[in-house]
PDB file of N, CA and C in Angstrom:
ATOM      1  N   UNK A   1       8.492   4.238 -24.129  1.00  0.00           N
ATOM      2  CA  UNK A   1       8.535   4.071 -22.682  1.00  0.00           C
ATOM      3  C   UNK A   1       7.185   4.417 -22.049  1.00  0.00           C
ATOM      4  N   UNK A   2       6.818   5.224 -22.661  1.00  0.00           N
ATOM      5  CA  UNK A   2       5.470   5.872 -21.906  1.00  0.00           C
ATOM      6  C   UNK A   2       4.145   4.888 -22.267  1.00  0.00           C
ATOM      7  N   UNK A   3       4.443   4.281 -23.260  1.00  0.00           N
ATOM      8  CA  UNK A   3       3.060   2.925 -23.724  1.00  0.00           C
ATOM      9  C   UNK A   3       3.423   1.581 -22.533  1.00  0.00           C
ATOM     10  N   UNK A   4       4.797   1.260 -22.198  1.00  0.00           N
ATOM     11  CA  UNK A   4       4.915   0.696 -21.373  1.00  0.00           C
ATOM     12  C   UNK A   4       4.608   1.049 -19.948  1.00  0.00           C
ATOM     13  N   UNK A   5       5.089   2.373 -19.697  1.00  0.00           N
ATOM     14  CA  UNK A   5       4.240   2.668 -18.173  1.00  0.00           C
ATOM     15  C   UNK A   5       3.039   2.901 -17.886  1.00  0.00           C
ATOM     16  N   UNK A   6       2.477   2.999 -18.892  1.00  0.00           N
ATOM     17  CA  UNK A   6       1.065   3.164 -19.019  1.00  0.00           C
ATOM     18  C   UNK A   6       0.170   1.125 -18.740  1.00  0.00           C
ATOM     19  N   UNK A   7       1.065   0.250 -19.638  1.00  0.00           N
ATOM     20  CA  UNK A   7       0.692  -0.944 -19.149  1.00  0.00           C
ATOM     21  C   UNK A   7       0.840  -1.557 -17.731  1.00  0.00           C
ATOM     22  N   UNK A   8       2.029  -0.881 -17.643  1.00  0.00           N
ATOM     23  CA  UNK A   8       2.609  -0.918 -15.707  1.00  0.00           C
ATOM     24  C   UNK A   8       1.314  -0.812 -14.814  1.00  0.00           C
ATOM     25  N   UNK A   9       0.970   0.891 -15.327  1.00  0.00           N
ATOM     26  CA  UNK A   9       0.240   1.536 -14.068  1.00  0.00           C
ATOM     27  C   UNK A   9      -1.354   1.131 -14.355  1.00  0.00           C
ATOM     28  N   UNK A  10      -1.836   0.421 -15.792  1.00  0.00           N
ATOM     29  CA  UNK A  10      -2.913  -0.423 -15.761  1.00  0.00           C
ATOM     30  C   UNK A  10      -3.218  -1.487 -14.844  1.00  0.00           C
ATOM     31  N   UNK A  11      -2.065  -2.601 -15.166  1.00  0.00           N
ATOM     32  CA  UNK A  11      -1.790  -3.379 -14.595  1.00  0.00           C
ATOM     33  C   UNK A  11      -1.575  -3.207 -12.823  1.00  0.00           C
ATOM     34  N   UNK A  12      -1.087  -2.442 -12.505  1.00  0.00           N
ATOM     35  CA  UNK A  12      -1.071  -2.256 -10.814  1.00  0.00           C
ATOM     36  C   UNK A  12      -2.606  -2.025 -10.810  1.00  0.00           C
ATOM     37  N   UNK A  13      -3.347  -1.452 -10.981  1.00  0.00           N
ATOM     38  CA  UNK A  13      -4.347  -0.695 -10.540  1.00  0.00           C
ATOM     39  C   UNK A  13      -5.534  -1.866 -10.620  1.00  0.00           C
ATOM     40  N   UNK A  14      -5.624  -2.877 -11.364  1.00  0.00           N
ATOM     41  CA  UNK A  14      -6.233  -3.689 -11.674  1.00  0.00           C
ATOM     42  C   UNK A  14      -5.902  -5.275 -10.698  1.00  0.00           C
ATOM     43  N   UNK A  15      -5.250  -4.873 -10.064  1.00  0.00           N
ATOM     44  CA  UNK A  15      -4.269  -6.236  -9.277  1.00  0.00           C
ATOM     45  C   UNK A  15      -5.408  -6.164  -8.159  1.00  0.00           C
ATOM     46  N   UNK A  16      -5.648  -7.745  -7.626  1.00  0.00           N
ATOM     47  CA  UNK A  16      -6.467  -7.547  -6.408  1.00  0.00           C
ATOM     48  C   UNK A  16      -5.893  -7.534  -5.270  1.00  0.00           C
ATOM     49  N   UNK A  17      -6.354  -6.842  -4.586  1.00  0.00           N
ATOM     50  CA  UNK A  17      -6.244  -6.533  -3.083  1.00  0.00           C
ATOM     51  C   UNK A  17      -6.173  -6.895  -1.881  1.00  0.00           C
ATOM     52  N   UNK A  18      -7.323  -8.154  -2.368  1.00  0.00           N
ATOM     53  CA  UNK A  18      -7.730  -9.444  -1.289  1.00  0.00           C
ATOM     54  C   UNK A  18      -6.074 -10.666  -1.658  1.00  0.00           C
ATOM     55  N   UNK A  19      -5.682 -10.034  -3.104  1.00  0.00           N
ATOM     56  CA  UNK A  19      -4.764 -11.529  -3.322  1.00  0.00           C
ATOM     57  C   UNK A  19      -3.643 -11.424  -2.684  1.00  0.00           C
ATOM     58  N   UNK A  20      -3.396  -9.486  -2.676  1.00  0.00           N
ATOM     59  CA  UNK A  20      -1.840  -8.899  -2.414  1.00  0.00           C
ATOM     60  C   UNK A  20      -1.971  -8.948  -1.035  1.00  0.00           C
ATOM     61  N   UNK A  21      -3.393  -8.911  -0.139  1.00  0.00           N
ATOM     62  CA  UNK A  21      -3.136  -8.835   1.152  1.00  0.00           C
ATOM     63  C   UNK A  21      -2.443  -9.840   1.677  1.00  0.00           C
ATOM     64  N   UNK A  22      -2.667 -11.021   1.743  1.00  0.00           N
ATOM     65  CA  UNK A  22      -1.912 -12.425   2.591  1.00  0.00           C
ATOM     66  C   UNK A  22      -0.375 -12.416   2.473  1.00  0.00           C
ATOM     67  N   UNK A  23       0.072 -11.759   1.127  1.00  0.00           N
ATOM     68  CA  UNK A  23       1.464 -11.793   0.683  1.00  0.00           C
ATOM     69  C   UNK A  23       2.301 -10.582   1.887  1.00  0.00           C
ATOM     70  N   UNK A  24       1.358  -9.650   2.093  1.00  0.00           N
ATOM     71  CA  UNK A  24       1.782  -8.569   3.079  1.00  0.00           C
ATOM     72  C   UNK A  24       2.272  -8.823   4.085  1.00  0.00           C
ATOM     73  N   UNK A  25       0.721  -9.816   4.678  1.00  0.00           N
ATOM     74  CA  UNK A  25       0.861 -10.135   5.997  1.00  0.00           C
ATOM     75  C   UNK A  25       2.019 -11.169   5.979  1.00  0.00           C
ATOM     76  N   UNK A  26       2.030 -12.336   5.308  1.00  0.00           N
ATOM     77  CA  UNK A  26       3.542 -12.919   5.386  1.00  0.00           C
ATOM     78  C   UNK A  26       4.834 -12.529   5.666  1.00  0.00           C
ATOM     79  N   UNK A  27       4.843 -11.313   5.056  1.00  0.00           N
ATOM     80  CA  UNK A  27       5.976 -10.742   4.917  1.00  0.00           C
ATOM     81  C   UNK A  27       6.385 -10.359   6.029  1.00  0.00           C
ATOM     82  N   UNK A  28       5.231  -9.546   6.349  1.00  0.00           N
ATOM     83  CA  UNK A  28       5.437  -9.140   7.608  1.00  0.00           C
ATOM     84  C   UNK A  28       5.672  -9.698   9.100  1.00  0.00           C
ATOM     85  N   UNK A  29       4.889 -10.439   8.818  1.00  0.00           N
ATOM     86  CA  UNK A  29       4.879 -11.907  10.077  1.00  0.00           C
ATOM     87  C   UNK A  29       6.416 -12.213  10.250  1.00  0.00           C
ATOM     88  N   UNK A  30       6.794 -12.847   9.097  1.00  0.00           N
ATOM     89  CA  UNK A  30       7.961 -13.246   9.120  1.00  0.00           C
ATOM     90  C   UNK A  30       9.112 -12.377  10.028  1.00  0.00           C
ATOM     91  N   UNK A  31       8.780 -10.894   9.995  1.00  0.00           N
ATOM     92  CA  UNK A  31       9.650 -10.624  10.844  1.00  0.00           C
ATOM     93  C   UNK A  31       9.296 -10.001  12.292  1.00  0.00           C
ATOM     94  N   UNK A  32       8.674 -10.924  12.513  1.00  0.00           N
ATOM     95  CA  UNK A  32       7.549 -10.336  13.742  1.00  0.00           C
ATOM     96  C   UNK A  32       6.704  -9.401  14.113  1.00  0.00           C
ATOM     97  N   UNK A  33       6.083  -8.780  13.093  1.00  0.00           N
ATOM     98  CA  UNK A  33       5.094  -7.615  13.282  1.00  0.00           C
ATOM     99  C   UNK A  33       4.038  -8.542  12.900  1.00  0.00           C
ATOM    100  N   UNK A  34       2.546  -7.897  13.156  1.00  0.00           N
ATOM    101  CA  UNK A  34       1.508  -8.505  13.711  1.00  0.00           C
ATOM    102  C   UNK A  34       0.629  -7.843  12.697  1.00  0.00           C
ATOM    103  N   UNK A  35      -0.693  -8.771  12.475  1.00  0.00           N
ATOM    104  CA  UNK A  35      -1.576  -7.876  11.436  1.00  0.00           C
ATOM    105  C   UNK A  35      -2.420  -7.001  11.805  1.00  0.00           C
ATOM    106  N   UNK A  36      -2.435  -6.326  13.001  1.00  0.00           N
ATOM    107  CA  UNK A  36      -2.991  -5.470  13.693  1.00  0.00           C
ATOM    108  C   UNK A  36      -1.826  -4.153  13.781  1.00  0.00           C
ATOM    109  N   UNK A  37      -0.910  -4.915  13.236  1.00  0.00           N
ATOM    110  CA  UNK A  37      -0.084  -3.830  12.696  1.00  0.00           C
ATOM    111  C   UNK A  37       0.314  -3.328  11.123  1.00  0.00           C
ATOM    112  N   UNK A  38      -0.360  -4.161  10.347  1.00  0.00           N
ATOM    113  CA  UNK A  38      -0.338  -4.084   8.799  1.00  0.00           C
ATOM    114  C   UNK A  38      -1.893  -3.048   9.209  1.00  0.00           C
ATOM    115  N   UNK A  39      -2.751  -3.648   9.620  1.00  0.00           N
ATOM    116  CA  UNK A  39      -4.179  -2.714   9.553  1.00  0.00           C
ATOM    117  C   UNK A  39      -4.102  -1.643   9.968  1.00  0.00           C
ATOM    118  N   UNK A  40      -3.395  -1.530  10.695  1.00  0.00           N
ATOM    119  CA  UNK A  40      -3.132   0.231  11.203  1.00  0.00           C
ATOM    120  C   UNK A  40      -2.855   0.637  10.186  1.00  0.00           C
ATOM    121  N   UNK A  41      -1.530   0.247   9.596  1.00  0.00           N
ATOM    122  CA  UNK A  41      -0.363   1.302   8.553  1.00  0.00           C
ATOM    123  C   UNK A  41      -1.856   1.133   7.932  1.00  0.00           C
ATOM    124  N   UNK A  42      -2.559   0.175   7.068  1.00  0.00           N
ATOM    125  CA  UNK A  42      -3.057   0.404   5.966  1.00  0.00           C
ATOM    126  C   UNK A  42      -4.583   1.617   6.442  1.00  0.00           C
ATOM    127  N   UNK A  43      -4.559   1.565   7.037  1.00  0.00           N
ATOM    128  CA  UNK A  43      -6.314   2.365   7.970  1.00  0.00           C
ATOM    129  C   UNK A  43      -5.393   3.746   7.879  1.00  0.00           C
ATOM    130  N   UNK A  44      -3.903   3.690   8.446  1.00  0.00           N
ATOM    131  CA  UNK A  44      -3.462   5.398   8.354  1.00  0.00           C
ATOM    132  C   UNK A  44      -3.651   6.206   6.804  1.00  0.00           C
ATOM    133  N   UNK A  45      -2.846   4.677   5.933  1.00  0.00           N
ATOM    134  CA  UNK A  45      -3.231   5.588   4.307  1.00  0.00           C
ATOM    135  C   UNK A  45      -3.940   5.892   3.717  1.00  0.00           C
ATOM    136  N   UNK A  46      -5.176   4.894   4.029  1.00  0.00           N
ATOM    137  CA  UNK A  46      -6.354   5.134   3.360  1.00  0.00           C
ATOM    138  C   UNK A  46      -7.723   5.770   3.825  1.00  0.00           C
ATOM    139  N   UNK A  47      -7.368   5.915   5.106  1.00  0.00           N
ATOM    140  CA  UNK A  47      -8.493   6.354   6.206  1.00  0.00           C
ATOM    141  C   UNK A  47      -9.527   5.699   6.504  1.00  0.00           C
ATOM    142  N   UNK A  48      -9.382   4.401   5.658  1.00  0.00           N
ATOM    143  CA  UNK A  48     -10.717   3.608   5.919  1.00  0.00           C
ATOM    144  C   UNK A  48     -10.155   2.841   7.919  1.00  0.00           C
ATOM    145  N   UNK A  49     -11.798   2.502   7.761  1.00  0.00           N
ATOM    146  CA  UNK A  49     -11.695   1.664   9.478  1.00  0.00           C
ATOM    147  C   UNK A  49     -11.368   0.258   9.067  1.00  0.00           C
ATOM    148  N   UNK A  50     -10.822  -0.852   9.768  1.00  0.00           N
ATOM    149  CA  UNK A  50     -10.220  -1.873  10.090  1.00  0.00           C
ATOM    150  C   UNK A  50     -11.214  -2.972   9.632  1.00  0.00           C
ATOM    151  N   UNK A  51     -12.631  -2.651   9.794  1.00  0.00           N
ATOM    152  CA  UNK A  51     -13.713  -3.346   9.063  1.00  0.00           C
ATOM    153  C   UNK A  51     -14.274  -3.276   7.914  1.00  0.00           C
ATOM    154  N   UNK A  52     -13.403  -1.909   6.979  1.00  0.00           N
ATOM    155  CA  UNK A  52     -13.815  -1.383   5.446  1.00  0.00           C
ATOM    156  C   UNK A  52     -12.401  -2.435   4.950  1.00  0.00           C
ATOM    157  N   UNK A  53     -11.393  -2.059   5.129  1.00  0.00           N
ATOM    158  CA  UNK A  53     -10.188  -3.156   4.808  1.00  0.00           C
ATOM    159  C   UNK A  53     -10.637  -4.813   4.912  1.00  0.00           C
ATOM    160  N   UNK A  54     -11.375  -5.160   5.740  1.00  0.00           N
ATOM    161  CA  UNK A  54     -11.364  -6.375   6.180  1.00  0.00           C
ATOM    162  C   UNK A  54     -12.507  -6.435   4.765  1.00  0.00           C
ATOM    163  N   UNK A  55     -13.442  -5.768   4.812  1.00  0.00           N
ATOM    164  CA  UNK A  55     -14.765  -5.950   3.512  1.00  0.00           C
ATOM    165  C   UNK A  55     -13.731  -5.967   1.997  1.00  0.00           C
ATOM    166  N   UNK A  56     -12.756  -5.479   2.611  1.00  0.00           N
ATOM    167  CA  UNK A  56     -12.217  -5.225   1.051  1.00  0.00           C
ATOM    168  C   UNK A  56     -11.233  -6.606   0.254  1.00  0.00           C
ATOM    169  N   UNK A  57     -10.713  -7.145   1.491  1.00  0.00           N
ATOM    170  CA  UNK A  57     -10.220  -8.430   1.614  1.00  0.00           C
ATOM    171  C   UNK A  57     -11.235  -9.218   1.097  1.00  0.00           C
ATOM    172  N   UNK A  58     -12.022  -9.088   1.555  1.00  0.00           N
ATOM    173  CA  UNK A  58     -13.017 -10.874   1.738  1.00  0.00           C
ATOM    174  C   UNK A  58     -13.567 -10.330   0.200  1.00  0.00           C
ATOM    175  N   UNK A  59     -13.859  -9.244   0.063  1.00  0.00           N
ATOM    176  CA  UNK A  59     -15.109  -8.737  -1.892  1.00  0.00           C
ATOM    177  C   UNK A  59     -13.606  -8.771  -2.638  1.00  0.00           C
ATOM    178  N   UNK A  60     -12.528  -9.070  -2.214  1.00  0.00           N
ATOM    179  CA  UNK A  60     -11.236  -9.060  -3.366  1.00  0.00           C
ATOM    180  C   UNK A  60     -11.620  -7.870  -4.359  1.00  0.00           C
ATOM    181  N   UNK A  61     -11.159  -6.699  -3.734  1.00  0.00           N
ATOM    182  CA  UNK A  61     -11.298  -5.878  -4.675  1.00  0.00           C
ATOM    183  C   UNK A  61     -10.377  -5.262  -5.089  1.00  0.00           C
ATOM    184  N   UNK A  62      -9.867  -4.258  -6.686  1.00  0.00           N
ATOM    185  CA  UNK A  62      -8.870  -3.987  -6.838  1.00  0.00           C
ATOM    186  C   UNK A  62      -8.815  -3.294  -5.965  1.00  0.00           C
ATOM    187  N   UNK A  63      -6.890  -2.592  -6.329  1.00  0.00           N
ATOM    188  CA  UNK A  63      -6.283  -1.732  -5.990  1.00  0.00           C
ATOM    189  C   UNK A  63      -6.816  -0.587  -6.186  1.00  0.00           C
ATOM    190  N   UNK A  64      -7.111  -0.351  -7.671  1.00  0.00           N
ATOM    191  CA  UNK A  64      -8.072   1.031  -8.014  1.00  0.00           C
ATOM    192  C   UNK A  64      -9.550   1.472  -7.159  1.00  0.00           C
ATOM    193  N   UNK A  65     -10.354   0.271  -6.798  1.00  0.00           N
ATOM    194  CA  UNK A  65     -11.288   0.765  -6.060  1.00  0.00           C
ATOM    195  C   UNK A  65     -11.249   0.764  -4.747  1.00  0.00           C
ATOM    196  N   UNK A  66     -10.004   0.305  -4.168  1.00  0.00           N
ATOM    197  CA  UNK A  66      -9.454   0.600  -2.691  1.00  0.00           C
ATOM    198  C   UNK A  66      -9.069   2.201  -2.527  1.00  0.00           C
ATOM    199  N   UNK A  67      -8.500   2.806  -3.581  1.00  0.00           N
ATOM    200  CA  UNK A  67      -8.204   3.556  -3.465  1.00  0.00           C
ATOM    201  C   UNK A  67      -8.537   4.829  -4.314  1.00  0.00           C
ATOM    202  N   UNK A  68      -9.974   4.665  -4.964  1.00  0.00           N
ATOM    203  CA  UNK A  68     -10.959   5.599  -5.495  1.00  0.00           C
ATOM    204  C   UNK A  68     -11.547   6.072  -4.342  1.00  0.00           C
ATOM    205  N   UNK A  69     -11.723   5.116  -3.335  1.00  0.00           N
ATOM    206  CA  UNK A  69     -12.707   5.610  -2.318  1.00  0.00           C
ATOM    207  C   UNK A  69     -12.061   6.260  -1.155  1.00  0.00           C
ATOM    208  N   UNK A  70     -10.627   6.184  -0.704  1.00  0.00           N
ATOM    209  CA  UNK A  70      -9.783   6.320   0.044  1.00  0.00           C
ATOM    210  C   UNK A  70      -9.398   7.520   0.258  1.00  0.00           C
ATOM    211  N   UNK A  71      -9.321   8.221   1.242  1.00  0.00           N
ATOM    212  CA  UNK A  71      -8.501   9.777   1.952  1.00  0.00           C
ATOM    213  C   UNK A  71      -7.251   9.240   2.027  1.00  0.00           C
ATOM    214  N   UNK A  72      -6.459   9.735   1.354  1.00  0.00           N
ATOM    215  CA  UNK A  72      -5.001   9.653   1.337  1.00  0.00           C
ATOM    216  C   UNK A  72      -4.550  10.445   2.467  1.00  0.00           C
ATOM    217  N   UNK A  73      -3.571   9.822   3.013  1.00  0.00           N
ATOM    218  CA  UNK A  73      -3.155  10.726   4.637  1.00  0.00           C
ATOM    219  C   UNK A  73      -2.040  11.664   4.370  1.00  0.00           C
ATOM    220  N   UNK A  74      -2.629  12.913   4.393  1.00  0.00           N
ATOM    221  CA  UNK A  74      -1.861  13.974   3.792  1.00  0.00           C
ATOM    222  C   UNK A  74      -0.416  14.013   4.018  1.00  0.00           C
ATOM    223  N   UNK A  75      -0.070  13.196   5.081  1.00  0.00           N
ATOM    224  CA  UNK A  75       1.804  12.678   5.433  1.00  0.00           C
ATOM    225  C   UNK A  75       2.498  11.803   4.113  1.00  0.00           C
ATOM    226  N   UNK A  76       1.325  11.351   3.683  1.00  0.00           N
ATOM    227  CA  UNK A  76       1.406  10.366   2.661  1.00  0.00           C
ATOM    228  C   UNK A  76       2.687  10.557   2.157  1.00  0.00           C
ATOM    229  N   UNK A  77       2.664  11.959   1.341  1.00  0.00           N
ATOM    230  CA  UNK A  77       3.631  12.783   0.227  1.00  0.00           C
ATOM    231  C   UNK A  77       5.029  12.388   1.084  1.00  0.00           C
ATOM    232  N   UNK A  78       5.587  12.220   2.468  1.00  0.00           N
ATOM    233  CA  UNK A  78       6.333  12.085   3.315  1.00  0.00           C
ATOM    234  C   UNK A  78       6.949  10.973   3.095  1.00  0.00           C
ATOM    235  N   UNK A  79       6.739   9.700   2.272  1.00  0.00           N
ATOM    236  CA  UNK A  79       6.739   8.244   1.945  1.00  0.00           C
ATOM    237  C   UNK A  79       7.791   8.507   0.607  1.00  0.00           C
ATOM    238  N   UNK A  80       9.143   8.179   1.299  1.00  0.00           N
ATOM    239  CA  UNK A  80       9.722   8.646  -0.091  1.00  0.00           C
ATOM    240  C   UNK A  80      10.651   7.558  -0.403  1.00  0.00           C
ATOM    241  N   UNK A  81      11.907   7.572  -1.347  1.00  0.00           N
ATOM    242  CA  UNK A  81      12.493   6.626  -1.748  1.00  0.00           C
ATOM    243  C   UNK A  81      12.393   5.732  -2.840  1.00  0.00           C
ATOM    244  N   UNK A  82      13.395   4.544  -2.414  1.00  0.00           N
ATOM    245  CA  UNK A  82      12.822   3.282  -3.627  1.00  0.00           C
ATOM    246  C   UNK A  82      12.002   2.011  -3.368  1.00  0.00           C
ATOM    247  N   UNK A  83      11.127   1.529  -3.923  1.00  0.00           N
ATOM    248  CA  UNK A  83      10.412   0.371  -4.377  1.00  0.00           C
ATOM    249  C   UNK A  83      10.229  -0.176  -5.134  1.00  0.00           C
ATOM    250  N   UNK A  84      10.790  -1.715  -5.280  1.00  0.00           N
ATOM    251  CA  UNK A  84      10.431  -2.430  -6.398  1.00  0.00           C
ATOM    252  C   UNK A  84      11.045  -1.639  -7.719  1.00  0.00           C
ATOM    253  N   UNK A  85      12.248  -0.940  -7.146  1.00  0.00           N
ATOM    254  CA  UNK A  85      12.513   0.006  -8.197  1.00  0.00           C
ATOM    255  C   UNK A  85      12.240   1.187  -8.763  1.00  0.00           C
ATOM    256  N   UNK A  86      10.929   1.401  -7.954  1.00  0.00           N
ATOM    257  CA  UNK A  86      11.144   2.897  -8.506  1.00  0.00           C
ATOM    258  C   UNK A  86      11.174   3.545  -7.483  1.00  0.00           C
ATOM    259  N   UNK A  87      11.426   4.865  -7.684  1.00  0.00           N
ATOM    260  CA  UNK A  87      11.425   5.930  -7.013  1.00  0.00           C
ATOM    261  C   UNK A  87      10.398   6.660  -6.823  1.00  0.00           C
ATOM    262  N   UNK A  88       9.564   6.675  -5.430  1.00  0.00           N
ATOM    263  CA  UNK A  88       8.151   6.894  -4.900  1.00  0.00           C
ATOM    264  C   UNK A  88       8.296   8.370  -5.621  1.00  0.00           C
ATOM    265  N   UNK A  89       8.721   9.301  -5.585  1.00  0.00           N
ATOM    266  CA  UNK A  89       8.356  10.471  -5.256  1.00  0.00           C
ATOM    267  C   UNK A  89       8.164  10.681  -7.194  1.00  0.00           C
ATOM    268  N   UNK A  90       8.973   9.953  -7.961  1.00  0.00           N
ATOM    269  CA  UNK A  90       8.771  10.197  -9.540  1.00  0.00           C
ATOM    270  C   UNK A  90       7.663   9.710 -10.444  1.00  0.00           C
ATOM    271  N   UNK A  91       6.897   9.138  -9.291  1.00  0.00           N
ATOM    272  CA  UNK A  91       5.960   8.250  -9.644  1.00  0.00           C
ATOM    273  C   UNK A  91       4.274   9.248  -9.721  1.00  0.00           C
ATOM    274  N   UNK A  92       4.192   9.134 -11.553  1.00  0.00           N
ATOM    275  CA  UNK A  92       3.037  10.295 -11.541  1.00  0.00           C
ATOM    276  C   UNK A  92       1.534   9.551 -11.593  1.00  0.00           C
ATOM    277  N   UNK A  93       1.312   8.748 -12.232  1.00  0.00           N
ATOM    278  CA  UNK A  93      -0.123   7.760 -11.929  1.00  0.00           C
ATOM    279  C   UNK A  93      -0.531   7.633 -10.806  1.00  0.00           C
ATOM    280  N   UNK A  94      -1.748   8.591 -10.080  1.00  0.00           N
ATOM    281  CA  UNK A  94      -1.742   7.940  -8.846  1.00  0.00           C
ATOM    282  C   UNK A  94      -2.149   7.452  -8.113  1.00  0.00           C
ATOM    283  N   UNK A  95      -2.920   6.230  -9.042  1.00  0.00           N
ATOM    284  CA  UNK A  95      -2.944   4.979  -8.476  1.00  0.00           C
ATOM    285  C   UNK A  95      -1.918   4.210  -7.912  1.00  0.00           C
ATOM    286  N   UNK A  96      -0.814   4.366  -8.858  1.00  0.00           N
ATOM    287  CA  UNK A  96       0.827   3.850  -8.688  1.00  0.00           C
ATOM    288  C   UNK A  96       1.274   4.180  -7.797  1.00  0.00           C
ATOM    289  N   UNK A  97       0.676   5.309  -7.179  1.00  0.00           N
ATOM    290  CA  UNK A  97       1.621   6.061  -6.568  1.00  0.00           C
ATOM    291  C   UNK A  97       1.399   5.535  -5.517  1.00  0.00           C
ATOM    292  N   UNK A  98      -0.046   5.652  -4.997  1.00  0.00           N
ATOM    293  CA  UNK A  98      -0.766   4.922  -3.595  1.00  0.00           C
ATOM    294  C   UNK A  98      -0.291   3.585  -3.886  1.00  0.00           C
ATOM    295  N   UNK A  99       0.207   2.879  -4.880  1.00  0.00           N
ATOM    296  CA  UNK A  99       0.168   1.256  -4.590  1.00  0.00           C
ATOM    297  C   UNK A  99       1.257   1.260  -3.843  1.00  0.00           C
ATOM    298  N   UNK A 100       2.603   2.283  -4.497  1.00  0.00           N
ATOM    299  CA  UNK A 100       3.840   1.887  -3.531  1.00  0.00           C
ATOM    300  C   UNK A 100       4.389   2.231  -2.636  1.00  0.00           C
ATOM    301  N   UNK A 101       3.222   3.637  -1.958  1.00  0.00           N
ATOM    302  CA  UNK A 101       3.222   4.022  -0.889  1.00  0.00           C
ATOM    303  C   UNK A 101       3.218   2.875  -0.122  1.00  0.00           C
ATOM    304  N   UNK A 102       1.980   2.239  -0.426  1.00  0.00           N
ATOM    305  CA  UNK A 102       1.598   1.186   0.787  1.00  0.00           C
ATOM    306  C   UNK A 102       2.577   0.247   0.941  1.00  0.00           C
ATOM    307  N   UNK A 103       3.456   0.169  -0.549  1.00  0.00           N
ATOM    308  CA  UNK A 103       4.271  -1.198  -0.417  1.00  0.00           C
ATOM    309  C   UNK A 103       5.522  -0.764   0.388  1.00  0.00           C
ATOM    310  N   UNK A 104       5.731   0.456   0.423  1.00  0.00           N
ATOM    311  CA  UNK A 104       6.669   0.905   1.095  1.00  0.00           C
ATOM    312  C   UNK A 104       6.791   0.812   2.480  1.00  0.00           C
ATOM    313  N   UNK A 105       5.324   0.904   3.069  1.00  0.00           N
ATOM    314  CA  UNK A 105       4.706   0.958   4.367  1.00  0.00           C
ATOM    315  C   UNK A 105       5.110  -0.520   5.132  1.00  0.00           C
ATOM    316  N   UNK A 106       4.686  -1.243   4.093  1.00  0.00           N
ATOM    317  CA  UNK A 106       4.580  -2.731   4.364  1.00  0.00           C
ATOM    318  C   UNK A 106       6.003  -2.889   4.769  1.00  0.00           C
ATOM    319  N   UNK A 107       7.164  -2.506   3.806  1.00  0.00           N
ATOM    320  CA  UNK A 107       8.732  -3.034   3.743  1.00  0.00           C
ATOM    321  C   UNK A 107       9.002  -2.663   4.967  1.00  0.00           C
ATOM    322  N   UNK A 108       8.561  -0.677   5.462  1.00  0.00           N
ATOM    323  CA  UNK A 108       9.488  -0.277   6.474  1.00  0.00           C
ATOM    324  C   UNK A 108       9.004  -1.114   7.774  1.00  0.00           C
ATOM    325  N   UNK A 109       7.473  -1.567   7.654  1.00  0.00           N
ATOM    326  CA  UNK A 109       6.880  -2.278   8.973  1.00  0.00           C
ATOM    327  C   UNK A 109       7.924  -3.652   8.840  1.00  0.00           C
ATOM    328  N   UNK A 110       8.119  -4.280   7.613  1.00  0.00           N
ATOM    329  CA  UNK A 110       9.031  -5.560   7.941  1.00  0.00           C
ATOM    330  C   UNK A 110      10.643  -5.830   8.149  1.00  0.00           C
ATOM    331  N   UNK A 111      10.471  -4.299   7.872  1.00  0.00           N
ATOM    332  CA  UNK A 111      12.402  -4.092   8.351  1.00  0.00           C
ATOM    333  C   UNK A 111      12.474  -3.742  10.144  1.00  0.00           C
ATOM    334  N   UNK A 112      11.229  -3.891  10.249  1.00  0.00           N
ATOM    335  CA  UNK A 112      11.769  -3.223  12.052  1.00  0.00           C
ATOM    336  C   UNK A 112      11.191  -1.889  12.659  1.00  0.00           C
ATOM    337  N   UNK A 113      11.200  -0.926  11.652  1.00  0.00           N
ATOM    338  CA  UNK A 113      10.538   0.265  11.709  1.00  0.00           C
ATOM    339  C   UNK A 113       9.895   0.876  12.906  1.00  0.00           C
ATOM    340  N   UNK A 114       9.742   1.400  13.789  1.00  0.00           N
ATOM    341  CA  UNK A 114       8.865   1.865  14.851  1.00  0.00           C
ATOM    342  C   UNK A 114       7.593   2.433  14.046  1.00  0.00           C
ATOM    343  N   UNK A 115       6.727   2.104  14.819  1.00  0.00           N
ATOM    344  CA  UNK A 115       5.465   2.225  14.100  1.00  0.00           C
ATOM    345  C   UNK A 115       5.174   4.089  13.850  1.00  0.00           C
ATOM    346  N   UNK A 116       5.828   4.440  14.908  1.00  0.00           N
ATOM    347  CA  UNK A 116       5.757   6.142  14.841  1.00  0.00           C
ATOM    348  C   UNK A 116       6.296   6.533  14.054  1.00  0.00           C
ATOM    349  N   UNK A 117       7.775   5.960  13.415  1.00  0.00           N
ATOM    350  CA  UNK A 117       8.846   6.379  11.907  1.00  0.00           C
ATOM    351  C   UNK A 117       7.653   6.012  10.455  1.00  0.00           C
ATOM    352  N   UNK A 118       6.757   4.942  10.650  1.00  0.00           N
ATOM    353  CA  UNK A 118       6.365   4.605   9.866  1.00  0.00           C
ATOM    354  C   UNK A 118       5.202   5.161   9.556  1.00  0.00           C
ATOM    355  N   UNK A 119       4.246   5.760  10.312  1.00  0.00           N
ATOM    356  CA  UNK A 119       2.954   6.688  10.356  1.00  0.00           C
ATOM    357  C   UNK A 119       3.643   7.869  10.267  1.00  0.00           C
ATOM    358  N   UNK A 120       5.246   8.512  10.032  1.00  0.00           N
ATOM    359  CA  UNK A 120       5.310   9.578   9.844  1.00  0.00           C
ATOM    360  C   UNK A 120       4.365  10.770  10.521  1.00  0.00           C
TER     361      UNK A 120
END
């Protein structure tokens, strides 16, 4: 099990950033939130500004170097539950961990979420 999560949490960390972004914003769109509202959530987790995200989009860069460089928002740990199956809080790689924070971020922004429940 552990050679397989180890390919998991390779594999996330290596995924690009620029590819996963558009899939976000779709998602999100779809249920009427705005990408000035994906850039927030993502500017709260990572602390970068709205124009380091946007550089990070357009240079398609991984996940891992989005988030080598990144201040994790100490609420972060606050991001709990399931994604994609797993369970945020059991999740020890943490690269992995930041990936499904964010994906989590993304879901609660496309379920409706108040942006204040969601910046915790």
């Amino acid at each position: 099990m552990t050679n397989s999560l180890s390919k998991h949490d390779e594999r996330m960390k290596n995924m690009c950033f620029g590819t996963v972004y558009p899939l976000y914003l779709t998602k999100i769109q779809k249920k009427g939130r705005t990408e000035d509202e994906l850039i927030e959530v993502i500017c709260w987790l990572t602390g970068y500004s709205q124009s380091e995200i946007e550089q990070f989009v357009s240079a398609k860069v991984t996940f891992k170097v989005l988030f080598d460089g990144a201040k994790i928002n100490p609420n972060a740990s606050m991001i709990t539950g399931m994604i994609c199956g797993y369970r945020i809080e059991e999740i020890e790689n943490p690269h992995t961990k930041n990936i499904r924070y964010l994906d989590k971020l993304v879901d609660e922004l496309a379920k409706g979420k108040k942006m204040e429940k969601v910046l915790r």
